[in-house]
C-alpha atoms as a PDB file:
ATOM      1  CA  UNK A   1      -4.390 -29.096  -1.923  1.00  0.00           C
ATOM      2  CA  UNK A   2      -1.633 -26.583  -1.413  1.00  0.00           C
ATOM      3  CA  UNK A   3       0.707 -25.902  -4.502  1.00  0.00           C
ATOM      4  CA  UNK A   4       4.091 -26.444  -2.242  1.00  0.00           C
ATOM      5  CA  UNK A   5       6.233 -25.936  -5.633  1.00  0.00           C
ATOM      6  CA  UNK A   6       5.257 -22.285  -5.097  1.00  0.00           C
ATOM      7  CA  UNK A   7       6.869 -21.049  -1.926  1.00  0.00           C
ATOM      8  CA  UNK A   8       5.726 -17.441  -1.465  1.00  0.00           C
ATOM      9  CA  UNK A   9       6.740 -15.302   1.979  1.00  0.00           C
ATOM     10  CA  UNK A  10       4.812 -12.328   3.213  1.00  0.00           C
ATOM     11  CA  UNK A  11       6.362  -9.726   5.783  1.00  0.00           C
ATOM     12  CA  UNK A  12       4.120  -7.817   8.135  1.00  0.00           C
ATOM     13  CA  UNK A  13       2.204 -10.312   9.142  1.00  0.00           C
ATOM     14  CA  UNK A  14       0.759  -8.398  11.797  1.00  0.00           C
ATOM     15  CA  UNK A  15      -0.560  -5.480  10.161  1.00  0.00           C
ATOM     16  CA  UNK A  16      -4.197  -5.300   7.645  1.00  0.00           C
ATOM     17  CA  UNK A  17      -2.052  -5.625   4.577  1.00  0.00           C
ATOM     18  CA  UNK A  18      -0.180  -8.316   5.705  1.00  0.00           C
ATOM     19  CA  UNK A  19      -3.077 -10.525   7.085  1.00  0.00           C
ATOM     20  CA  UNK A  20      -5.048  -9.793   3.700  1.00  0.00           C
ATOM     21  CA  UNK A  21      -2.572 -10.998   1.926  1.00  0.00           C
ATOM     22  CA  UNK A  22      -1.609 -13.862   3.622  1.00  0.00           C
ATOM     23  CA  UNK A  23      -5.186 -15.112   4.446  1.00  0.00           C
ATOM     24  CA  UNK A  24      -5.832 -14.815   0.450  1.00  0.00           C
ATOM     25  CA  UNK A  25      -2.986 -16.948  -0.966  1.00  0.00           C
ATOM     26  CA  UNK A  26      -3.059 -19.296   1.952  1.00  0.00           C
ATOM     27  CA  UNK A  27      -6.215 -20.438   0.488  1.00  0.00           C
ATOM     28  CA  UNK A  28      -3.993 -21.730  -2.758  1.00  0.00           C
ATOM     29  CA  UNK A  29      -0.132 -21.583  -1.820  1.00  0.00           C
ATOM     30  CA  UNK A  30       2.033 -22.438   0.657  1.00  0.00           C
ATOM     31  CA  UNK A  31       2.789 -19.118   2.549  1.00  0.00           C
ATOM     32  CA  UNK A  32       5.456 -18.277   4.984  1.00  0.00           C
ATOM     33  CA  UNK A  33       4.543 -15.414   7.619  1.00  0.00           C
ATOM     34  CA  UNK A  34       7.374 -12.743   8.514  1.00  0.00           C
ATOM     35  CA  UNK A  35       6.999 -10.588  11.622  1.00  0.00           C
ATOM     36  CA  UNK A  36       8.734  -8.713  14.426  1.00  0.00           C
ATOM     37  CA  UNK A  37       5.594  -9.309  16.542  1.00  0.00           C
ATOM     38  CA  UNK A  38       4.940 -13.176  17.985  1.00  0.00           C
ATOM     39  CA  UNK A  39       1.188 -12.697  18.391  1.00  0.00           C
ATOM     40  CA  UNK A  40       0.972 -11.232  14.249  1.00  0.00           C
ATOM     41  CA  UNK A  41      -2.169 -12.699  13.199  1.00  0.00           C
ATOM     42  CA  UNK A  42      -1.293 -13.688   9.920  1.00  0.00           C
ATOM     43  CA  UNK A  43       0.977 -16.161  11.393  1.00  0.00           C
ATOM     44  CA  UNK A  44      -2.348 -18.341  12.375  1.00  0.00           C
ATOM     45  CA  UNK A  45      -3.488 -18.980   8.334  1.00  0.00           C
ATOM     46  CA  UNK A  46       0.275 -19.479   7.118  1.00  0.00           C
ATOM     47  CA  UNK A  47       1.772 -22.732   6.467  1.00  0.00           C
ATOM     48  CA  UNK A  48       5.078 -21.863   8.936  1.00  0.00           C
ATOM     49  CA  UNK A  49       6.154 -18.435  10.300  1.00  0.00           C
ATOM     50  CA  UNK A  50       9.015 -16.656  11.398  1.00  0.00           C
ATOM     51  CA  UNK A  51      10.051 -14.144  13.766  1.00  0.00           C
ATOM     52  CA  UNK A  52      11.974 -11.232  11.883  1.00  0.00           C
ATOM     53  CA  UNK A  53      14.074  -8.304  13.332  1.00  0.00           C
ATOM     54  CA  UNK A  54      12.702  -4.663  11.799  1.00  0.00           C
ATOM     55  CA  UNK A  55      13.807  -3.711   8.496  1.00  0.00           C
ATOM     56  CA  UNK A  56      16.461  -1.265  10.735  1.00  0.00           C
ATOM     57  CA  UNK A  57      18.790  -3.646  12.611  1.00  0.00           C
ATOM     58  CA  UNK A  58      21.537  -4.390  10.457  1.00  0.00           C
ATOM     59  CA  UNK A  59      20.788  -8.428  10.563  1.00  0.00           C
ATOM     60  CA  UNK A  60      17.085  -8.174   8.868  1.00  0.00           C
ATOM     61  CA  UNK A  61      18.948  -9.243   5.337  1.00  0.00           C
ATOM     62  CA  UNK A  62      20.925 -11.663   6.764  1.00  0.00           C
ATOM     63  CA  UNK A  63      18.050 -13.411   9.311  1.00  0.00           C
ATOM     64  CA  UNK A  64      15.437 -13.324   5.466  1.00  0.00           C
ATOM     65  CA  UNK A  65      18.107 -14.938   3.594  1.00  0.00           C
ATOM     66  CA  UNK A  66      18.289 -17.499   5.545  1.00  0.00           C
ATOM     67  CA  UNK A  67      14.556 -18.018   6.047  1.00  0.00           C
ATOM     68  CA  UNK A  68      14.711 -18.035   1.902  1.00  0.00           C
ATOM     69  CA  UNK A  69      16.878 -20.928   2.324  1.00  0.00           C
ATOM     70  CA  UNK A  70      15.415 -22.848   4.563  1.00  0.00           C
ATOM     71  CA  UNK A  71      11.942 -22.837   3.136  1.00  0.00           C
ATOM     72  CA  UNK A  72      13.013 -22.368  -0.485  1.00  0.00           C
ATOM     73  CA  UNK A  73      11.028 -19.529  -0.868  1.00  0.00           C
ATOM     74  CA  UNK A  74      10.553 -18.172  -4.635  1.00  0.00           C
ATOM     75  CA  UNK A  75       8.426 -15.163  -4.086  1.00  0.00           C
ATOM     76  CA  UNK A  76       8.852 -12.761  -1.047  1.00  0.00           C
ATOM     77  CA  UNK A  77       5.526  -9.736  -0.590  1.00  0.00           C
ATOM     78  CA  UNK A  78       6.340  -7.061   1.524  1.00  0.00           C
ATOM     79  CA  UNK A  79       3.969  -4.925   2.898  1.00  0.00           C
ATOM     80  CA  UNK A  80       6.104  -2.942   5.475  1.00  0.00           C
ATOM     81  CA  UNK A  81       7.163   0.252   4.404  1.00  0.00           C
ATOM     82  CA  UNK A  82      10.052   0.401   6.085  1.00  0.00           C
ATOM     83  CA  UNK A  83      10.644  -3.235   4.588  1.00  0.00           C
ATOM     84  CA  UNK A  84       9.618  -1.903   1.102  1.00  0.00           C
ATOM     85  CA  UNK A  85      12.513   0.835   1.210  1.00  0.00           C
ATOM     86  CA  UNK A  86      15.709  -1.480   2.474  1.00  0.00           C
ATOM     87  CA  UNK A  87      14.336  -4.284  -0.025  1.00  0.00           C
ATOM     88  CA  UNK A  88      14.037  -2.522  -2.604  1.00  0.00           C
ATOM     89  CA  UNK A  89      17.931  -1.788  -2.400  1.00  0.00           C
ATOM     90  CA  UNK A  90      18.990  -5.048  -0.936  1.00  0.00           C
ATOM     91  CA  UNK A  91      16.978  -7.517  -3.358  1.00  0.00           C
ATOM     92  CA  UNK A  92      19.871  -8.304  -4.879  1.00  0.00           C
ATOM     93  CA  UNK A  93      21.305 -10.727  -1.611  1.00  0.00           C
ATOM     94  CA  UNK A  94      17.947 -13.033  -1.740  1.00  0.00           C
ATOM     95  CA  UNK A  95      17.437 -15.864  -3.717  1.00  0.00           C
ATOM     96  CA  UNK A  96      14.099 -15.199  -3.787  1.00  0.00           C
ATOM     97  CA  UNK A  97      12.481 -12.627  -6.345  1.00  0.00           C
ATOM     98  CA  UNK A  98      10.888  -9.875  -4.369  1.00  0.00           C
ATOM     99  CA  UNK A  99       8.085  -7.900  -5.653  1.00  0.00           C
ATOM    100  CA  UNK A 100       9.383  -4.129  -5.094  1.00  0.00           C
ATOM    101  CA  UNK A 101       8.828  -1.332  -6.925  1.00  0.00           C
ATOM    102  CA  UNK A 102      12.109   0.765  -7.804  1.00  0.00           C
ATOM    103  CA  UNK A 103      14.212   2.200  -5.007  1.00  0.00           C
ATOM    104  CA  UNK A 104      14.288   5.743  -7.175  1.00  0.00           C
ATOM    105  CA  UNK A 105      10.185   5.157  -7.073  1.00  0.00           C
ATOM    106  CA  UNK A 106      10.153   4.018  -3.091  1.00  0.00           C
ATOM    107  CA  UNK A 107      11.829   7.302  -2.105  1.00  0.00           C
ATOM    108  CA  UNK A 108       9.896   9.025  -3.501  1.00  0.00           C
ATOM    109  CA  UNK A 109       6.291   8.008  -2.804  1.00  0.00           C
ATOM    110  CA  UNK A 110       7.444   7.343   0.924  1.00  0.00           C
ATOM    111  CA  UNK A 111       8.244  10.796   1.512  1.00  0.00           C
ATOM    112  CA  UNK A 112       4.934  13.047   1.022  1.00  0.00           C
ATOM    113  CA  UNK A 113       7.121  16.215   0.298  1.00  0.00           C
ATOM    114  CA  UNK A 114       8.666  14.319  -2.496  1.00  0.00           C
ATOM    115  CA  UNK A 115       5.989  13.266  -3.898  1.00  0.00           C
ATOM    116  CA  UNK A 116       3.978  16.459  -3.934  1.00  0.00           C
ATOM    117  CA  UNK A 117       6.987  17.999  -4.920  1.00  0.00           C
ATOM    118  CA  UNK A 118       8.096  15.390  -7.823  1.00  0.00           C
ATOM    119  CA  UNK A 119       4.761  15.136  -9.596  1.00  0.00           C
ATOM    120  CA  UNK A 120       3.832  18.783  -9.048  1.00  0.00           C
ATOM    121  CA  UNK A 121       6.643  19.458 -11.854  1.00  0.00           C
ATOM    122  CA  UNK A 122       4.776  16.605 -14.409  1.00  0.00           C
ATOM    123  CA  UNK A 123       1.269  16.764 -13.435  1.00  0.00           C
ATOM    124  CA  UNK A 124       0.146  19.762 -11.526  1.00  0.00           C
ATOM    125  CA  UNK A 125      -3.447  19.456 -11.771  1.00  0.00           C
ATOM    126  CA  UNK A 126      -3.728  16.696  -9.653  1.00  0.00           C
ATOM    127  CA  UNK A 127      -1.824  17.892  -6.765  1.00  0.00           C
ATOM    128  CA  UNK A 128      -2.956  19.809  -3.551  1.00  0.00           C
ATOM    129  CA  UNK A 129      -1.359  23.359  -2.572  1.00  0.00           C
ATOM    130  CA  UNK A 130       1.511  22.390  -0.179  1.00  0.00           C
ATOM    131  CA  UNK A 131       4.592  23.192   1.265  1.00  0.00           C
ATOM    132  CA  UNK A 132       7.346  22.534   4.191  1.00  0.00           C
ATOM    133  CA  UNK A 133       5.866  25.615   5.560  1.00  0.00           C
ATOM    134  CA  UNK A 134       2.208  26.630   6.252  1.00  0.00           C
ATOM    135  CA  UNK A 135       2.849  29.702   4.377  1.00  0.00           C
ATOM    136  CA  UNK A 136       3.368  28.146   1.055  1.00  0.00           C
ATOM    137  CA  UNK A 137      -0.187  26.283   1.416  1.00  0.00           C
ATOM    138  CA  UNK A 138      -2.892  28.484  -0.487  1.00  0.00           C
ATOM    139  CA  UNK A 139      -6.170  28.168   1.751  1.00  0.00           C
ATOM    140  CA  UNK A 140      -6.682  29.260   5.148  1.00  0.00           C
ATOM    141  CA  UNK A 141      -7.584  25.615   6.293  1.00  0.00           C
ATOM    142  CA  UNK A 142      -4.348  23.450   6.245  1.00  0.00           C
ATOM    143  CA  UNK A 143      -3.044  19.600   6.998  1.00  0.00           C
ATOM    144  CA  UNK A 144      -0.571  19.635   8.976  1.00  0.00           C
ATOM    145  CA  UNK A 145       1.001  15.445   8.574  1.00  0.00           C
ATOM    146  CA  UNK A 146       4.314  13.916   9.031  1.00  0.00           C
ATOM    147  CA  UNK A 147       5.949  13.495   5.661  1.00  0.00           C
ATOM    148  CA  UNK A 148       6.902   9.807   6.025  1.00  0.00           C
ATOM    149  CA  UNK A 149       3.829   8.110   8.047  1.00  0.00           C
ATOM    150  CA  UNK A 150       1.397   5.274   7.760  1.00  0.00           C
ATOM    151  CA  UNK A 151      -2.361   5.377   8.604  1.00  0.00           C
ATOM    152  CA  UNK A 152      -3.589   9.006   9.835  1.00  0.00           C
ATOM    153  CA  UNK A 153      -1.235   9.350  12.399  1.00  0.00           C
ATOM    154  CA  UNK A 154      -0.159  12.975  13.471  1.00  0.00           C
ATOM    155  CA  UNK A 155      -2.303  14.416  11.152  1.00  0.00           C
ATOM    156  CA  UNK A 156      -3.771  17.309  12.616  1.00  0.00           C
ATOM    157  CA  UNK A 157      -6.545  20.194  10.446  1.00  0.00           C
ATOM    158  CA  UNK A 158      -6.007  23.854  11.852  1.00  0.00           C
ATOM    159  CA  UNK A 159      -5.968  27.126  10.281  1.00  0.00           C
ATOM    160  CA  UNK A 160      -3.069  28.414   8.376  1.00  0.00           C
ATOM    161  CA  UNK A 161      -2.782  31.789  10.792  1.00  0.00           C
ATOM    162  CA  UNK A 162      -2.847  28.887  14.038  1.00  0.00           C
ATOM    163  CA  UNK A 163      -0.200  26.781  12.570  1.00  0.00           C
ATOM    164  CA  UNK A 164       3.536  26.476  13.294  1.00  0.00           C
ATOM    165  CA  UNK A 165       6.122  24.792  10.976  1.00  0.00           C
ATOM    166  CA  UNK A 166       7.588  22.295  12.690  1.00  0.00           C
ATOM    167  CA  UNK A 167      10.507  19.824  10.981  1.00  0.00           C
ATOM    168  CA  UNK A 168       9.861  16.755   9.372  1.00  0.00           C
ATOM    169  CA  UNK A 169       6.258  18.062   8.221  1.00  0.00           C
ATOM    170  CA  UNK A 170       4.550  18.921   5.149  1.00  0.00           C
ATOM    171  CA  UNK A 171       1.219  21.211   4.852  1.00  0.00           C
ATOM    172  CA  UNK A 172      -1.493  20.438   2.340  1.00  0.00           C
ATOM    173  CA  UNK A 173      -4.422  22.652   1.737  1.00  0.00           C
ATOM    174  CA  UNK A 174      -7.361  20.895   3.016  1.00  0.00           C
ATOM    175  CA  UNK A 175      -9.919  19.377   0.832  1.00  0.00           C
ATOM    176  CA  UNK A 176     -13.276  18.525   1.795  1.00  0.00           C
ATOM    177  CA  UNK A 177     -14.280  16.119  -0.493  1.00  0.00           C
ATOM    178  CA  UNK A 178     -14.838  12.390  -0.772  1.00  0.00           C
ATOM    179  CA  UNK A 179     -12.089  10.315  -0.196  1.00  0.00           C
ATOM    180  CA  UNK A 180     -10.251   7.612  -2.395  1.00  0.00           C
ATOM    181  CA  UNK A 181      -8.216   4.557  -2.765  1.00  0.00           C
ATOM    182  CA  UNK A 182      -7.377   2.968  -5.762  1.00  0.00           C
ATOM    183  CA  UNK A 183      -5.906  -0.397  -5.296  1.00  0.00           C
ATOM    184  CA  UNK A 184      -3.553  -1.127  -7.922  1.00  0.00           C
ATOM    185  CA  UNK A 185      -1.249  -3.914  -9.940  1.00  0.00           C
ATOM    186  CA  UNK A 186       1.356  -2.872 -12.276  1.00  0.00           C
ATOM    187  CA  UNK A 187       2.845  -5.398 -14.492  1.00  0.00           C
ATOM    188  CA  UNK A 188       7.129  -5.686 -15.081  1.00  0.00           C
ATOM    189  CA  UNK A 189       7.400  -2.679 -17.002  1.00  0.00           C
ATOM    190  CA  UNK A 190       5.289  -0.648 -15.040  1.00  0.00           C
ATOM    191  CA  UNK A 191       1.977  -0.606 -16.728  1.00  0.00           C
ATOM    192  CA  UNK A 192      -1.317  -0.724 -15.212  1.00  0.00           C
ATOM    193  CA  UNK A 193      -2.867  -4.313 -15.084  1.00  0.00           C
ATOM    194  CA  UNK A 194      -5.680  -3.565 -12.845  1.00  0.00           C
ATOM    195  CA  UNK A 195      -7.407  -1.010 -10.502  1.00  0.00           C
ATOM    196  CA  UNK A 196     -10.182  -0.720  -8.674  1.00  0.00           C
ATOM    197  CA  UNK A 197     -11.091   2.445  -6.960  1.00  0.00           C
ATOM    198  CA  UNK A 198     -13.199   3.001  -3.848  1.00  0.00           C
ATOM    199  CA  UNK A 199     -14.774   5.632  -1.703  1.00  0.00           C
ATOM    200  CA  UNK A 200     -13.538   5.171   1.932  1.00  0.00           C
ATOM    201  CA  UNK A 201     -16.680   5.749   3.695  1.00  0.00           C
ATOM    202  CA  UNK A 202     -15.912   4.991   6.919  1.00  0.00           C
ATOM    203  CA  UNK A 203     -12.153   4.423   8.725  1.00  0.00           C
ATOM    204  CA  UNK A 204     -10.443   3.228  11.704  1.00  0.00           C
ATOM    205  CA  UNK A 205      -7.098   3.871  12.247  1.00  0.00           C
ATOM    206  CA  UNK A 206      -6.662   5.472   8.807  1.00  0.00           C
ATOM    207  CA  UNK A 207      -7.844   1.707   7.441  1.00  0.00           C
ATOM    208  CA  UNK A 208     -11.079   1.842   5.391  1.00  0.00           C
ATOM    209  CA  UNK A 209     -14.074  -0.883   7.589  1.00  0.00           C
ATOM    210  CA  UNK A 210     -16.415   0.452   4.937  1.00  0.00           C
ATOM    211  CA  UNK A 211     -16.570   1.453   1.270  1.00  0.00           C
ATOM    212  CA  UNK A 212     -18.114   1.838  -2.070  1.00  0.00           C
ATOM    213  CA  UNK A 213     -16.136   0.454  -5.388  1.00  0.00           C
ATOM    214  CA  UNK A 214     -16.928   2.266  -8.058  1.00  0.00           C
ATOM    215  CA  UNK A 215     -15.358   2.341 -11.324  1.00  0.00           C
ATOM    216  CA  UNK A 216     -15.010   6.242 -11.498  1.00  0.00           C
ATOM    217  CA  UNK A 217     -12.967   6.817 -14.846  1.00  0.00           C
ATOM    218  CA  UNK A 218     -11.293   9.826 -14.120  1.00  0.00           C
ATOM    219  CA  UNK A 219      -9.882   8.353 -11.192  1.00  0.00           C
ATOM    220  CA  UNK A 220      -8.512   5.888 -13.337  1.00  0.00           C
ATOM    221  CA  UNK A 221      -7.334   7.767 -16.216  1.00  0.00           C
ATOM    222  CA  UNK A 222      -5.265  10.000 -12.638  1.00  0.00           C
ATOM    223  CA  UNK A 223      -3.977   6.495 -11.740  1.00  0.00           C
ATOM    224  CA  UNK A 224      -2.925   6.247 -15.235  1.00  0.00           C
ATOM    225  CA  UNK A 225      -0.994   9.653 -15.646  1.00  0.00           C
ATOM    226  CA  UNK A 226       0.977   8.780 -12.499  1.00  0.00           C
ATOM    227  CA  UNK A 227       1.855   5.535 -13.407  1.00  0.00           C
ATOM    228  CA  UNK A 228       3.182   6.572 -16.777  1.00  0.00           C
ATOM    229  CA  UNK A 229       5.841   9.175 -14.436  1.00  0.00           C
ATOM    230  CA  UNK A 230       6.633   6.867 -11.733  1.00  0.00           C
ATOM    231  CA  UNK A 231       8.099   3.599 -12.088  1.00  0.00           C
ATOM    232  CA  UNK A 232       6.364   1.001 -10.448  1.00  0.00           C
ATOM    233  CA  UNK A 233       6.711  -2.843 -10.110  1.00  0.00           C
ATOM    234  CA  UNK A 234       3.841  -4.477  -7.949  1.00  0.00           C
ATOM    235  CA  UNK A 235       1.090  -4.329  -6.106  1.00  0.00           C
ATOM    236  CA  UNK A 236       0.371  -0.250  -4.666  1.00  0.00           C
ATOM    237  CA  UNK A 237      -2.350   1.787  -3.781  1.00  0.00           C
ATOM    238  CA  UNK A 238      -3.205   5.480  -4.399  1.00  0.00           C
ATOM    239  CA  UNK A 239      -5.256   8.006  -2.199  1.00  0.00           C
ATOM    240  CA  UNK A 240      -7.279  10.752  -3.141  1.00  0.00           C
ATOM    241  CA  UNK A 241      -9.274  13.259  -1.899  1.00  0.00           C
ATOM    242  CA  UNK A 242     -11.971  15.799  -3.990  1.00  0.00           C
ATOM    243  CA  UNK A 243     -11.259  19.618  -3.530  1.00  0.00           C
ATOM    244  CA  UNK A 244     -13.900  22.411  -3.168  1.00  0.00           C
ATOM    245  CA  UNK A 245     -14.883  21.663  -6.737  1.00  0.00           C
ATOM    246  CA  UNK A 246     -14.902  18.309  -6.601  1.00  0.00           C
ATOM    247  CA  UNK A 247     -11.506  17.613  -8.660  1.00  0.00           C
ATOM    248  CA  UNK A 248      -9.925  14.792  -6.932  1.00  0.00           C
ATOM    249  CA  UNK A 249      -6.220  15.645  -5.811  1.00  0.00           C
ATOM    250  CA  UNK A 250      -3.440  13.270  -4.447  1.00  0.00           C
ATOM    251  CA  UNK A 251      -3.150  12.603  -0.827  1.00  0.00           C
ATOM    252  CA  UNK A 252      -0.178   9.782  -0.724  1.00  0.00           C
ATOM    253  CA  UNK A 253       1.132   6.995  -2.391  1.00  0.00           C
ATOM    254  CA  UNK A 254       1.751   3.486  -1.019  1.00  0.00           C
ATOM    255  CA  UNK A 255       3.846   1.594  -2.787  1.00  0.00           C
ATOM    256  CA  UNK A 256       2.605  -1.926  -1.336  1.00  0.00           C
ATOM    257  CA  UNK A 257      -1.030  -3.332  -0.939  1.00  0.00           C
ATOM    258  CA  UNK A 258      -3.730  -1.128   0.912  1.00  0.00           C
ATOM    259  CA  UNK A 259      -4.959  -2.017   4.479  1.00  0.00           C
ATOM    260  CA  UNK A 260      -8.504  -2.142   2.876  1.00  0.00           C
ATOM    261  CA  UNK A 261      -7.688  -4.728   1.041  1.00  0.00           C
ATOM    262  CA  UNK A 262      -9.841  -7.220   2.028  1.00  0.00           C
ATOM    263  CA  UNK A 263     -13.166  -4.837   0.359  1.00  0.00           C
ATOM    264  CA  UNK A 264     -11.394  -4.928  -3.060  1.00  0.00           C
ATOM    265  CA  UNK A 265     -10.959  -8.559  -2.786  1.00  0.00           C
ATOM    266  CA  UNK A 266     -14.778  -8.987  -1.401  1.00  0.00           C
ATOM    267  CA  UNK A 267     -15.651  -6.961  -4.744  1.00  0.00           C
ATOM    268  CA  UNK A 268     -14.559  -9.838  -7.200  1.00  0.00           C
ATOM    269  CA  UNK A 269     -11.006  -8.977  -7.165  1.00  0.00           C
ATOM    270  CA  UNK A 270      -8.292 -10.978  -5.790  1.00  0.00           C
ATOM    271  CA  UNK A 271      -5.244  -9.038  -5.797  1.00  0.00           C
ATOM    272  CA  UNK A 272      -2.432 -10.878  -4.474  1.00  0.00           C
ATOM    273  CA  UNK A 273      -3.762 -13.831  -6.002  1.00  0.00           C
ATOM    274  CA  UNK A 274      -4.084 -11.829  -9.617  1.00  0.00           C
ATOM    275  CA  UNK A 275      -0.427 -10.835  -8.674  1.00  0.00           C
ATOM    276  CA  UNK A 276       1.025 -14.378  -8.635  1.00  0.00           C
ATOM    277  CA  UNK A 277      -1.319 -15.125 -11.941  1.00  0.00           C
ATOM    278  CA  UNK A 278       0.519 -12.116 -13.704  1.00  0.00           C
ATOM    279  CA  UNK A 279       4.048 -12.425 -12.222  1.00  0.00           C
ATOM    280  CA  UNK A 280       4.407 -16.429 -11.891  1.00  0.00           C
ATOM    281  CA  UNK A 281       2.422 -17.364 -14.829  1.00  0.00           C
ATOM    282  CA  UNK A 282       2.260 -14.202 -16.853  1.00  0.00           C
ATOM    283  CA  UNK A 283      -1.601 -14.736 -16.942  1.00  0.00           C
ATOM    284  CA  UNK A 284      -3.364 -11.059 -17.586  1.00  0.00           C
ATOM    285  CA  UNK A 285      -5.835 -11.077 -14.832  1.00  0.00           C
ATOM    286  CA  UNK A 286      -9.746 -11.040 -15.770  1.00  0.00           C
ATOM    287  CA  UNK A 287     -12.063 -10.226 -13.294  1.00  0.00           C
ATOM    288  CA  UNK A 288     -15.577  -8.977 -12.708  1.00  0.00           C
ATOM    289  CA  UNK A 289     -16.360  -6.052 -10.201  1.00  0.00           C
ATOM    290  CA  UNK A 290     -19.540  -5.714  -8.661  1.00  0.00           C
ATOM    291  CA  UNK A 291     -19.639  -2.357  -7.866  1.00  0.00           C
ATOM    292  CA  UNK A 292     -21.232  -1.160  -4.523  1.00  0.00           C
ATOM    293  CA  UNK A 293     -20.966  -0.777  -0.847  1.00  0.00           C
ATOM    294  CA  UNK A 294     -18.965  -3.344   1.150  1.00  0.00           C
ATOM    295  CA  UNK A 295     -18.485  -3.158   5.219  1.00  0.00           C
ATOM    296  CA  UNK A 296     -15.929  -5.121   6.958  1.00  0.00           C
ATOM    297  CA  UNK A 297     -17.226  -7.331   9.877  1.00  0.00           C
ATOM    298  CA  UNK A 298     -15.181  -9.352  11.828  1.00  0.00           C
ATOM    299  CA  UNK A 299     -16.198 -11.356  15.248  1.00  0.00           C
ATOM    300  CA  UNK A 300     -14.089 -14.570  14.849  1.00  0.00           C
ATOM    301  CA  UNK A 301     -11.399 -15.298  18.024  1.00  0.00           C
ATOM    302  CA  UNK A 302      -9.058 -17.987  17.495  1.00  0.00           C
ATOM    303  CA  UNK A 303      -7.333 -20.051  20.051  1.00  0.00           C
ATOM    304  CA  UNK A 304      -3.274 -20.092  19.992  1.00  0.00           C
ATOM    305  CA  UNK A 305      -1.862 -21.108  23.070  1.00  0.00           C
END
């Protein structure tokens, strides 16, 4: 039995984070699915969905508030980060209470620049080499990425001497390591609830299919020192990757949940449930993490039409 007294919506129903968030409180609350896309598959495990306009035309407000209304929605997720940024300034017009970090915060983490630039100021150790131009980067293998992207798109690796700066761009100094995501809930004022940090170990499209959750302290105690700089308000994930030495630096910050999800969730934690126990109910989530490599399969069609 649904709890309909809870009416929780969920925009991006199309994309990972949107469908693992959706197909997890489905399973306890009644969930309304927000897309720009008709065929979104989150729309198929929600209890109604809606066609949205992207978070650019001028009536996306407008066309939510009135989706707010009509399904007395209390709780609105985004996980669109082009939703993230205009909600996070236009919060104010919904009914509903919408889970958003900070605007200050969202500008911040959705830029790369900024953030290299912001937290290179309060915590330089954990940041990579970087700059608007290839020159500033100190190692002769760069990153060349867009500095306001999802997934791994654009992203090219090419020697410093090879590259050319072109706008809109920051470099990075490449890092060979292991990669990282921490998935991550912050509580009202900010603090660190949870997080659960895993090696990607194999990607597709920039979204981890297979990984290993460990419990790496030092990760966490990074996670930490951010956190206590940046505001945050929600549910957000943090990426790493280990230098020459090992030292993990930042790659990005995503200030909604992580398109890997679903192998957090598989590893005894339940994030956007655990979010609706801490921000509906104030409950301080508890959970148990089995540590360990988890692969994403998935083989199941469903019929729509």
């Amino acid at each position: 039995m649904l709890e309909e007294s809870l009416r929780i919506a969920v925009t991006g129903a199309g994309g990972p984070a949107g469908l693992n968030t959706i197909r997890s409180l489905a399973e306890k609350y009644y969930v309304v699915a927000l897309d720009a896309n008709l065929y979104s598959e989150g729309f198929l495990f929600a209890s109604k969905h809606y066609l949205v306009p992207y978070a650019r035309d001028p009536d996306y407000i407008n066309r939510l508030a009135g989706i707010v209304d009509l399904e007395d929605i209390s709780i609105i997720i985004p996980t669109v980060d082009e939703e993230i940024r205009v909600l996070s300034r236009e919060k104010a017009r919904l009914k509903a209470e919408v889970i958003v970090h900070p605007p200050e915060s969202v500008e911040v983490v959705l830029d790369k620049y900024l953030t290299y630039s912001f937290l290179s100021k309060r915590l330089p150790d954990i940041v990579p080499s970087f700059g608007i131009d290839p020159e500033d980067v100190e190692s002769e293998v760069i990153v060349e990425k867009p500095r306001c992207s999802r997934g791994s798109r654009n992203i090219s690796i090419l020697r410093k001497e090879d590259a050319i700066r072109k706008t809109g761009y920051v470099y990075v100094e490449y890092l060979p390591g292991r990669e990282w995501t921490v998935d991550i809930l912050t509580s009202r004022n900010g603090e660190i609830v949870i997080a659960i940090p895993r090696i990607r170990l194999k990607t597709r499209g920039g979204i981890s299919i297979m990984g290993e959750v460990k419990l790496d302290e030092h990760i966490l105690d990074v996670c930490r020192r951010i956190a206590s700089v940046l505001k945050f308000r929600g549910p957000l994930n943090m990426q790493f990757k280990e230098d020459v030495n090992g030292v993990p630096k930042l790659t990005e910050i995503n200030p909604r949940f992580s398109g890997g999800l679903d192998i957090t969730i598989a590893a005894g934690a339940d994030l956007p449930k655990l979010l609706i126990d801490l921000w509906v109910y104030d409950k301080i989530p508890e959970v148990k993490i089995r540590e360990g490599i988890y692969v994403k399969v998935w083989h199941t069609y469903r019929w729509i039409e």
